[in-house]
Protein backbone atom coordinates (compact mmCIF):
# COMPACT_ATOMS: atom_id res chain seq x y z
CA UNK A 1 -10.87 -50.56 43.25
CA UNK A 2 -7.58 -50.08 42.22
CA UNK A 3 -5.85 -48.65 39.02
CA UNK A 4 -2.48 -47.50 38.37
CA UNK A 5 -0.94 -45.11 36.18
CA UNK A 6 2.02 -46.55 35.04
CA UNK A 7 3.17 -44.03 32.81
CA UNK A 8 2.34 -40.40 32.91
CA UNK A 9 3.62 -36.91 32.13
CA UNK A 10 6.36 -36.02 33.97
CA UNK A 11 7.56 -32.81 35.58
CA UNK A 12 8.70 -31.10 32.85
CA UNK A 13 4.91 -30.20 31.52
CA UNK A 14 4.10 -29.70 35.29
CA UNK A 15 6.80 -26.67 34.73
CA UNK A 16 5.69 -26.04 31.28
CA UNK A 17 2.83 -24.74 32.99
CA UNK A 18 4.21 -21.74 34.97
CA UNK A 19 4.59 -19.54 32.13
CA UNK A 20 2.16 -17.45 31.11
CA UNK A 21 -1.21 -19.31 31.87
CA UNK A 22 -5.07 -17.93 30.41
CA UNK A 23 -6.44 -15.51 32.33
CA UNK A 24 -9.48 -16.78 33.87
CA UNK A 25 -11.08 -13.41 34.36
CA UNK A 26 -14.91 -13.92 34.28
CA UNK A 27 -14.63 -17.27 37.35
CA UNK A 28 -15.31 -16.26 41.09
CA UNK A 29 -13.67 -19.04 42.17
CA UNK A 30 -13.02 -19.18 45.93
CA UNK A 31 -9.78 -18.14 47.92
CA UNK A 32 -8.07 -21.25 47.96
CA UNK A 33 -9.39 -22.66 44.66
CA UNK A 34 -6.88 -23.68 41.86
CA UNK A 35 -8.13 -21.04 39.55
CA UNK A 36 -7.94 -18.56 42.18
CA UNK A 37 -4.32 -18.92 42.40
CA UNK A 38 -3.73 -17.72 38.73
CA UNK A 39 -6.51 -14.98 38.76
CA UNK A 40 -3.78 -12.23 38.09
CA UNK A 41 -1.43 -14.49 35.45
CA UNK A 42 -0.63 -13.02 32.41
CA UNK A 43 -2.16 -14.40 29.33
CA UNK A 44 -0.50 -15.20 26.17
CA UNK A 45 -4.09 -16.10 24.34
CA UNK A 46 -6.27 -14.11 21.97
CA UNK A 47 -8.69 -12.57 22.68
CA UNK A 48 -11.28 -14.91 21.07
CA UNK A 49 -9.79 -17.64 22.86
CA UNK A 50 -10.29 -15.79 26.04
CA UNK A 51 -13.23 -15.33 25.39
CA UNK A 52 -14.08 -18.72 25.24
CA UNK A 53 -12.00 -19.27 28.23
CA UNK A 54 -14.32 -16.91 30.29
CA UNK A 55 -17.21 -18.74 29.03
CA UNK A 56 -16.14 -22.58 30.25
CA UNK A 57 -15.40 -20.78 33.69
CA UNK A 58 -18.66 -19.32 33.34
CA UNK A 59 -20.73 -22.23 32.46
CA UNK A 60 -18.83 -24.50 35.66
CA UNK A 61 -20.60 -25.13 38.50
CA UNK A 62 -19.52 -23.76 41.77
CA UNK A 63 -18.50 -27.55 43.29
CA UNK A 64 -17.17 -28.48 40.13
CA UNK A 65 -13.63 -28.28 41.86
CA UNK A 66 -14.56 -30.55 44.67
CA UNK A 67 -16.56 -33.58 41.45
CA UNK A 68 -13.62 -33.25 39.39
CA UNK A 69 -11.23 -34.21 42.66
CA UNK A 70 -13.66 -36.83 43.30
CA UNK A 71 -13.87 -38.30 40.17
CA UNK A 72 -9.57 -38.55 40.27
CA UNK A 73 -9.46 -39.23 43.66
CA UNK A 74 -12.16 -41.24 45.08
CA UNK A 75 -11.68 -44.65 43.17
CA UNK A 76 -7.83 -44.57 44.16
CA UNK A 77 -6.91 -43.55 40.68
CA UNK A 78 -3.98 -41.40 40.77
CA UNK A 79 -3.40 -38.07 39.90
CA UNK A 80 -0.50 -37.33 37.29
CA UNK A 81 2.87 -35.28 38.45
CA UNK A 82 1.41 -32.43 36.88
CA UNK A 83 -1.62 -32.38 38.87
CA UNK A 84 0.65 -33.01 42.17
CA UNK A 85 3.27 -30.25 41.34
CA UNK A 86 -0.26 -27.68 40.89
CA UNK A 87 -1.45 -28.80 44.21
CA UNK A 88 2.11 -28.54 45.88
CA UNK A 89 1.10 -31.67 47.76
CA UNK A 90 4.41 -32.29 50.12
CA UNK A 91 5.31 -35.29 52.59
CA UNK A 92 8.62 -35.72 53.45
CA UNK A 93 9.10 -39.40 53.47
CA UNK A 94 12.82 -39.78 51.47
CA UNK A 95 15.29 -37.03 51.63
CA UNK A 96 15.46 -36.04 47.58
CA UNK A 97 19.75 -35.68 48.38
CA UNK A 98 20.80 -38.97 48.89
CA UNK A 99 19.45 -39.80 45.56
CA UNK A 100 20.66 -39.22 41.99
CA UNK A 101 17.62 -38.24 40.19
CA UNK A 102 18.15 -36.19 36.93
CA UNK A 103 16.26 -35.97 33.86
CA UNK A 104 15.59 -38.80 31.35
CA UNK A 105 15.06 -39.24 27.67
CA UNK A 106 11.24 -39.40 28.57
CA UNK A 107 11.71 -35.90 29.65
CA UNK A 108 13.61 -34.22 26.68
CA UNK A 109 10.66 -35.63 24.95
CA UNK A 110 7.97 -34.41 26.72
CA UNK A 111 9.67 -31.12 26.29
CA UNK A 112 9.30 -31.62 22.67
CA UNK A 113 5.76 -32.24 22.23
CA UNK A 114 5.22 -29.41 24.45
CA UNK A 115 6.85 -26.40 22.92
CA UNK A 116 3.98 -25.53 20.52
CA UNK A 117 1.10 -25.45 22.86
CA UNK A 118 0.14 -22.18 24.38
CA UNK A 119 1.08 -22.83 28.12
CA UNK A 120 -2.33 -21.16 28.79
CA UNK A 121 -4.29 -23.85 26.96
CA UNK A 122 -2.24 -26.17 28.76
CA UNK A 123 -3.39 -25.31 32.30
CA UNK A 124 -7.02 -24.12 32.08
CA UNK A 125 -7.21 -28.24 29.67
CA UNK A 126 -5.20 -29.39 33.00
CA UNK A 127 -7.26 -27.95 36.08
CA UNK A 128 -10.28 -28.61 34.01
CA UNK A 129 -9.53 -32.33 34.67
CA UNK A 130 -9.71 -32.70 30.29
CA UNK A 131 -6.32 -34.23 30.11
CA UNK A 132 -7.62 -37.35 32.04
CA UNK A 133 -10.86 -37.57 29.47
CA UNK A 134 -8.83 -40.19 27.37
CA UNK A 135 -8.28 -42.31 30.12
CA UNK A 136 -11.16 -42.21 31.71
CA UNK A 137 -13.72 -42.61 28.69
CA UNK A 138 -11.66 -45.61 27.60
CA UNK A 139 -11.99 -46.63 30.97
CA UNK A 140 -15.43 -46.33 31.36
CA UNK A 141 -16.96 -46.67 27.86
CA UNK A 142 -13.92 -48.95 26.15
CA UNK A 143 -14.06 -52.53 25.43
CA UNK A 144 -11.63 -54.68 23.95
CA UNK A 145 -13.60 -55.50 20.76
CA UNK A 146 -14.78 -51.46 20.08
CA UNK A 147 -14.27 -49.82 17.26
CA UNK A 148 -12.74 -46.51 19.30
CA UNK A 149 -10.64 -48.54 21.45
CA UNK A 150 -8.84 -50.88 18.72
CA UNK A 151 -4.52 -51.07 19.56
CA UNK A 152 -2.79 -48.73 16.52
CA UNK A 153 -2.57 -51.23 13.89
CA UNK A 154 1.70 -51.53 13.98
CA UNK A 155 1.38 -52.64 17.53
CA UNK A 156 -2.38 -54.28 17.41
CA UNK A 157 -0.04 -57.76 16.61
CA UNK A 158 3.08 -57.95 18.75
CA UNK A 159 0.77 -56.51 21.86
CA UNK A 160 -1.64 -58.78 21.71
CA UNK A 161 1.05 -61.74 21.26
CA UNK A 162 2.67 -60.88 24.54
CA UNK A 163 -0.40 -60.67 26.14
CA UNK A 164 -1.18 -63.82 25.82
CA UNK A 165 1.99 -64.84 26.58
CA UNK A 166 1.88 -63.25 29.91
CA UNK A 167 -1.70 -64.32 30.75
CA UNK A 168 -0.56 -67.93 30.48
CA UNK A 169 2.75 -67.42 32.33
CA UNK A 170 1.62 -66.66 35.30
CA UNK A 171 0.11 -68.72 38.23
CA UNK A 172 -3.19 -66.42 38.82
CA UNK A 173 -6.45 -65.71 36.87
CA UNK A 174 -5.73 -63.28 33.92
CA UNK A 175 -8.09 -64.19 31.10
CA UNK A 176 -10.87 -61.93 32.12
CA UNK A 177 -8.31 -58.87 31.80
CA UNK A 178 -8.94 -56.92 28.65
CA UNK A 179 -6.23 -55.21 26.07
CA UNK A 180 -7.67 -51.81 24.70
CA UNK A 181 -6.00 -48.92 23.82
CA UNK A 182 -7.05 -45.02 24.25
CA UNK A 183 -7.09 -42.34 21.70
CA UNK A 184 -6.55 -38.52 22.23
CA UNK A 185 -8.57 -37.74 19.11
CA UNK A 186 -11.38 -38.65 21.45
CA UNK A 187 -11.01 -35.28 23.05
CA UNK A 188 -12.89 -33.34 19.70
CA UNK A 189 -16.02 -35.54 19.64
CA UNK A 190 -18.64 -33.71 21.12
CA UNK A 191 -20.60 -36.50 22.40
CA UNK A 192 -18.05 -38.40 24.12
CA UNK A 193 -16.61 -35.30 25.46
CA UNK A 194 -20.14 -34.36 26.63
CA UNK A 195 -19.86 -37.40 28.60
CA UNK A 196 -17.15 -36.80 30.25
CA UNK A 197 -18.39 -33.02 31.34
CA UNK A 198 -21.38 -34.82 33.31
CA UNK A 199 -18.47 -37.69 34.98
CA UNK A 200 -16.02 -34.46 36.03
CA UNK A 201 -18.89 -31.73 36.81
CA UNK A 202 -22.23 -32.71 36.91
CA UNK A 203 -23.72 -30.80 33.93
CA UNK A 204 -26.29 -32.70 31.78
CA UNK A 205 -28.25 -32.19 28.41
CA UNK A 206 -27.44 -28.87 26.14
CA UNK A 207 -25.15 -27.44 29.17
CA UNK A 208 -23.22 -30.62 29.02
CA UNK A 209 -22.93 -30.56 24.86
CA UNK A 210 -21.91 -26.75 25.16
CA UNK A 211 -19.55 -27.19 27.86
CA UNK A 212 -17.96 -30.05 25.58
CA UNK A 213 -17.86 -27.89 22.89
CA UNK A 214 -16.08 -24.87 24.33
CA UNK A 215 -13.29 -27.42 25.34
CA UNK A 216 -13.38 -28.79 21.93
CA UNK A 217 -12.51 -25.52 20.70
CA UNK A 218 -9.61 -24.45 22.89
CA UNK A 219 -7.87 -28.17 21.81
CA UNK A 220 -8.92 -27.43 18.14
CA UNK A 221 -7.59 -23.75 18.33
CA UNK A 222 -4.45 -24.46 19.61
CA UNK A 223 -2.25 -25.97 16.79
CA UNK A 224 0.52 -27.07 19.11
CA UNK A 225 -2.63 -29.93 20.39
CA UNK A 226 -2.95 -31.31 17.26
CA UNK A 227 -6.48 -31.73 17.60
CA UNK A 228 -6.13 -33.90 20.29
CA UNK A 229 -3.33 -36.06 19.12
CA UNK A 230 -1.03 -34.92 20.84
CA UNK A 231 0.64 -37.39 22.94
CA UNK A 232 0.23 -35.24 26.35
CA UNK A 233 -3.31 -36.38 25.87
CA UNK A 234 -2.73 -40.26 26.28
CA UNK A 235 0.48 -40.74 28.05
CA UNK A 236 0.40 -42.97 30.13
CA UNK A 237 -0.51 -46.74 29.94
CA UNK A 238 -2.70 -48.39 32.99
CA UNK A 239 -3.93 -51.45 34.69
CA UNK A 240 -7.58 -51.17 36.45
CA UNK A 241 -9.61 -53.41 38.42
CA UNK A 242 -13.18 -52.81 40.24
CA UNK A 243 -12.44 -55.00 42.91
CA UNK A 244 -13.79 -53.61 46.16
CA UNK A 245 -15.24 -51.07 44.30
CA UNK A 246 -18.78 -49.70 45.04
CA UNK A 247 -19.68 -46.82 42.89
CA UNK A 248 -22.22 -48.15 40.46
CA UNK A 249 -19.98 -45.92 37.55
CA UNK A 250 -16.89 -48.19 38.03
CA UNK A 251 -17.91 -51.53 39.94
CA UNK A 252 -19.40 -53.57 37.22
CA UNK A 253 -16.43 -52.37 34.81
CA UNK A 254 -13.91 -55.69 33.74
CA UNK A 255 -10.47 -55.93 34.27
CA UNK A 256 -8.53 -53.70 31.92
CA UNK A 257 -4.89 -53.28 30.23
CA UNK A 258 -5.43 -50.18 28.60
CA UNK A 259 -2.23 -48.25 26.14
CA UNK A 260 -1.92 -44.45 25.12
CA UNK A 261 -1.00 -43.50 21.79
CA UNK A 262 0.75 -41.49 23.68
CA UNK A 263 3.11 -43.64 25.57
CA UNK A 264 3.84 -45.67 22.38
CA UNK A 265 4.76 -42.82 20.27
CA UNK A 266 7.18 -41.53 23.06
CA UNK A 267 8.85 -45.22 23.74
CA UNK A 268 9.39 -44.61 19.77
CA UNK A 269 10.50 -41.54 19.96
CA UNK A 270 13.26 -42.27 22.82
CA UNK A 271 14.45 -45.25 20.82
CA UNK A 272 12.95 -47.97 22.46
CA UNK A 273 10.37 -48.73 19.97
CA UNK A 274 11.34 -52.50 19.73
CA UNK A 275 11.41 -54.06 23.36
CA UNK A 276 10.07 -51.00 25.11
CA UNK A 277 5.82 -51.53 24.48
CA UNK A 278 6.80 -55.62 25.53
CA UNK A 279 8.23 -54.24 28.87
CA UNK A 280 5.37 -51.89 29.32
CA UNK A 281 3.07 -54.87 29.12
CA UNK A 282 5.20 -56.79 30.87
CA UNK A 283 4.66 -54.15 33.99
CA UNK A 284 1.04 -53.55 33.85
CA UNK A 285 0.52 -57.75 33.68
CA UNK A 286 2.43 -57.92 36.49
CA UNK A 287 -0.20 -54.79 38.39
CA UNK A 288 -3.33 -57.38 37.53
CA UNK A 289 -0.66 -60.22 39.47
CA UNK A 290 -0.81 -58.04 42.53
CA UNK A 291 -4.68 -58.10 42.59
CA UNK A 292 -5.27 -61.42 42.27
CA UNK A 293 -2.35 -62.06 44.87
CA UNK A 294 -3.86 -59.17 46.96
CA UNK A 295 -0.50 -57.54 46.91
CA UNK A 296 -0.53 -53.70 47.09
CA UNK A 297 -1.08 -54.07 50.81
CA UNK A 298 1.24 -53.11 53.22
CA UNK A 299 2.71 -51.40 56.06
CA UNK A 300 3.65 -48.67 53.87
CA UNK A 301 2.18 -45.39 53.43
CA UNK A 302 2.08 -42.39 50.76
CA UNK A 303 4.67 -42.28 48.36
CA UNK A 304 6.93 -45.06 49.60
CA UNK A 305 3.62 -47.76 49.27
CA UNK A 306 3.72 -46.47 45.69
CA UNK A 307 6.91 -46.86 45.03
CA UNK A 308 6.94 -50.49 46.34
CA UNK A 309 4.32 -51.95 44.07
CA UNK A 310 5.47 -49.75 40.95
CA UNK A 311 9.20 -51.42 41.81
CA UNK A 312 7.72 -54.79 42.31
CA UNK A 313 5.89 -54.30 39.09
CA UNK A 314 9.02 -53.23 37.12
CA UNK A 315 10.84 -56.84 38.49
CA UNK A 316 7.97 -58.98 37.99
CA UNK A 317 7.61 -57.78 34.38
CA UNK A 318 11.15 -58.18 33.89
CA UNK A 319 10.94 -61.59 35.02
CA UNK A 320 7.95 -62.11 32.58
CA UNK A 321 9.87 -60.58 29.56
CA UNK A 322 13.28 -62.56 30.40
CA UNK A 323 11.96 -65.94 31.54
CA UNK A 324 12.45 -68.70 29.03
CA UNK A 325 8.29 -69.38 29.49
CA UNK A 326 8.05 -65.63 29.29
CA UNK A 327 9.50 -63.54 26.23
CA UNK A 328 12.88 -65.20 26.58
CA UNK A 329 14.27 -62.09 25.76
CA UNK A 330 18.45 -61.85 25.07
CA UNK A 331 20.87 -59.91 27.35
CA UNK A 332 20.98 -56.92 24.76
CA UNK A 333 17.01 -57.10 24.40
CA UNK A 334 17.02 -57.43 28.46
CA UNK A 335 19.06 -53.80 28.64
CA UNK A 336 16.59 -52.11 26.47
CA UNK A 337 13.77 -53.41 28.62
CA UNK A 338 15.93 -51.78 31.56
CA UNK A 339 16.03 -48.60 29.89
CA UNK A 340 12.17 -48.73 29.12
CA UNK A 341 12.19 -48.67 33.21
CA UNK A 342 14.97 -46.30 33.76
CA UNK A 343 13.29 -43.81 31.30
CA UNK A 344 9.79 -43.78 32.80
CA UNK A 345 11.45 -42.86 36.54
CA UNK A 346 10.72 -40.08 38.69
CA UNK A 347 11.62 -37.29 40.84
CA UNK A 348 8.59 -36.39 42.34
CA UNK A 349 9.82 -37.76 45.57
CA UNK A 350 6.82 -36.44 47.87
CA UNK A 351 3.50 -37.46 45.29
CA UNK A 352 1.97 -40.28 46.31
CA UNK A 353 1.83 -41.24 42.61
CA UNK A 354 6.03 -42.00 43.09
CA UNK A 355 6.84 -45.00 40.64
CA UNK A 356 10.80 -45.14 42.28
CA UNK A 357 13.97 -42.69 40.70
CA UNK A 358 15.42 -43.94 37.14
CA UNK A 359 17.80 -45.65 38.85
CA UNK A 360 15.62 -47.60 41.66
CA UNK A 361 13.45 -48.65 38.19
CA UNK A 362 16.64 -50.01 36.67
CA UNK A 363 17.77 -51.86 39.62
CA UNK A 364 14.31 -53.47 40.00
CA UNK A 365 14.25 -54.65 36.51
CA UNK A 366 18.00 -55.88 37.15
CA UNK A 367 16.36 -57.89 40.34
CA UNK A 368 13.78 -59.67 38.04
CA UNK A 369 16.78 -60.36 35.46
CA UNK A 370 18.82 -61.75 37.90
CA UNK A 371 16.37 -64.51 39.41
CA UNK A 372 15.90 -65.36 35.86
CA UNK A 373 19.64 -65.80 35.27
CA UNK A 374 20.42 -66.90 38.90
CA UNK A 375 17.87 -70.30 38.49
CA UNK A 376 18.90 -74.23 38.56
CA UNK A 377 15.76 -74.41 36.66
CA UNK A 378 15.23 -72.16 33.46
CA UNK A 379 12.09 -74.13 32.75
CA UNK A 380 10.79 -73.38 36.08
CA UNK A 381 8.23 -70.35 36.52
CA UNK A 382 8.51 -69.14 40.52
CA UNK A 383 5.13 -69.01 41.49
CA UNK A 384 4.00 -65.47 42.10
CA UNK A 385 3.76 -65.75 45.73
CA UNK A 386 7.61 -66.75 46.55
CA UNK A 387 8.73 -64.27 44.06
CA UNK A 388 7.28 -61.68 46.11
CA UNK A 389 8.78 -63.27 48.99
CA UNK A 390 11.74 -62.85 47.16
CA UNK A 391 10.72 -59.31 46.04
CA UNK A 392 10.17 -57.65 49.92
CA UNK A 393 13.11 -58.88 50.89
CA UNK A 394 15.00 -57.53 48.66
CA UNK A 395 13.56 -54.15 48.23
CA UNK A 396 15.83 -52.25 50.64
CA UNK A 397 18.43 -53.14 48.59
CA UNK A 398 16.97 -51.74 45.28
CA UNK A 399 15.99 -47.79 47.04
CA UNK A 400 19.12 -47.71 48.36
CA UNK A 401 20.91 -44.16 47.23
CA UNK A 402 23.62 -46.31 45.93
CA UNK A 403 21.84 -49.55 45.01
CA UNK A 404 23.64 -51.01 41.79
CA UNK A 405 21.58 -51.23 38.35
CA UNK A 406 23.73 -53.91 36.90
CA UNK A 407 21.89 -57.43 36.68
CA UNK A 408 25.26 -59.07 38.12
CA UNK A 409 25.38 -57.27 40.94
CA UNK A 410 22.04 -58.97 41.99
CA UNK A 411 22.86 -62.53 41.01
CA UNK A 412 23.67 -63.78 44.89
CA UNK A 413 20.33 -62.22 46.27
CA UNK A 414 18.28 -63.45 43.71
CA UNK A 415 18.73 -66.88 44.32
């Protein structure tokens, strides 16, 4: 099984959370446990909501650290830049110099929604796994057609027209994938939260349903969560398929397309409200392309094998958007859809969930622009095979630390 996280919280929450984190004073976590590490933090909470604090520690099994990592890790589902900066996971594949990697719209707003949640709250909701119990209860519970999973209703209709504009555009099987979206105000319902406890810990019946509702009271307390709809909750959009999978939890799930409030309300709130959802879909289409092409093989490894499928992604899905049979999208339409990319772009050069710098994004899309622009044949869909073939041999080109982001500059290699 694979599934990809397309969109995510980015490093600035990760550093949001070095301030003044809960105090989780009643755990006996071990030495080199994640709790462990902030056993002497100061606290900024009250002393109710420590209290409650003490009491989810309490409750937790002593492997719970090891099913929650197995639950985020063992079906290839990544883990967000906020769980990699925690873990202070490090390979040094790419030396972070050579490349011009600052910070993005996407980041300013992440600051934003962040500055009224107790950075306490933050962390214990983050090693507790319960910022992932949006994505994976949609993931695991959501179908197309339920009631909890319905697209917001101002992009339920231009969604689900691209959609099925980009199932029929491309050359490979795509009507079995599903459109869905996930909600953060999933996180205060006790049942589905309860769920979610026995997925990430292993706790069933009344010490599941108390569990759930300790959580549901640290999100409720804290006003800065907005009861769960806060966008940290759900940002992130993803593409998921159970192929090769065995568990009997995920294998039997369908293919899946599945949006975050979250990620929509910050493409709005950057300005990109208008192309930048079309682009997103654009991308994740273009993730189901690579499993029915068998495509996110190679001879790459860790964070560079990431980046070249998240890259290839960001091209195809330009291609998609710009292509006559696609979107047909116009050249100032085509820049926003670059700056969707750009915006989304990473620094977190040693996490295996690297989607490429801002600028390696733009280029990419610029690639997929360019083949469009560069064609004999506007009518003429490459199939997705040679546009891969296109794709690899361009991609040392496009994570170059000076590679060009202009779609001009590509126009003789994408020929």
């Amino acid at each position: 099984m694979k599934k990809t996280l397309a969109w995510s919280v980015t490093t600035v929450a990760a550093l949001a959370l070095s301030v003044g984190t809960a105090l989780p004073s009643q755990a006996s976590p071990g030495p080199s446990s994640p709790s462990a590490k902030y056993l002497n933090a100061k606290s900024n909470v009250s002393a109710k909501d420590q209290a409650t604090i003490d009491r989810i520690m309490k409750r937790l099994p002593a492997n719970w650290e090891t099913r929650r990592d197995n639950v985020l890790k063992k079906h290839n589902i990544e883990a967000s830049p906020v769980q990699d900066v925690l873990k202070a996971k490090v390979a040094n594949v790419i030396n972070p110099g050579d490349y011009e990697c600052g910070p993005t719209k996407l980041d300013a707003y992440v600051d934003s929604i962040l500055k009224d949640v107790d950075p306490g709250n933050l962390f214990l909701l983050s090693i507790l796994g319960a910022l992932d119990f949006p994505t994976y209860d949609s993931l695991i519970y959501g179908t197309s057609k339920g009631a909890d999973y319905q697209l917001p209703a101002a992009y339920k209709a231009p969604l689900t027209t691209t959609f099925g504009y980009a199932q029929r555009f491309w050359d490979v099987r795509l009507n079995d994938v599903q459109l869905m979206a996930m909600h953060g105000s999933m996180i205060t319902d006790p049942v589905r939260v309860a769920r979610m406890v026995t997925l990430f810990y292993g706790l069933e019946g009344q010490d599941a349903i108390d569990m759930a509702n300790d959580i549901i009271s640290v999100v409720k307390g804290d006003a800065g969560l907005q009861n769960g709809e806060n966008p940290i909750f759900t940002l992130n959009a993803f593409a998921f398929s159970a192929v090769g999978e065995t568990d009997p939890v995920f294998k039997n799930l369908k293919d899946k397309m599945i949006f975050g409030d979250g990620i929509l309300a910050a493409l709005k709130g950057i300005g990109l409200n208008q192309v930048g959802p079309k682009a997103v879909l654009g991308h994740e289409m273009s993730h189901h392309v690579q499993y029915e092409d068998n495509l996110f093989d190679s001879d790459l490894t860790g964070p560079e094998a990431t980046r070249r499928t998240e890259l290839m992604a960001d091209a195809f899905g330009t291609y998609f958007v710009t292509h006559k049979k696609g979107l047909g999208l116009g050249p100032n339409q085509v820049l926003q859809a670059q700056q969707s990319f750009y915006d989304v772009g990473d620094c977190q050069f040693d996490s295996s969930g690297h989607h490429g710098t801002p600028n390696q994004r733009r280029a990419a899309s610029a690639w997929g622009a360019a083949v469009v622009a560069a064609s004999n044949n506007p009518n003429k869909v490459l199939p997705s095979m040679s546009l891969d073939k296109k794709f690899e041999k361009v991609l040392p080109q496009l994570v170059a630390p000076d590679a060009p982001t202009s779609v001009k500059a590509y126009m003789s290699v994408a020929k």
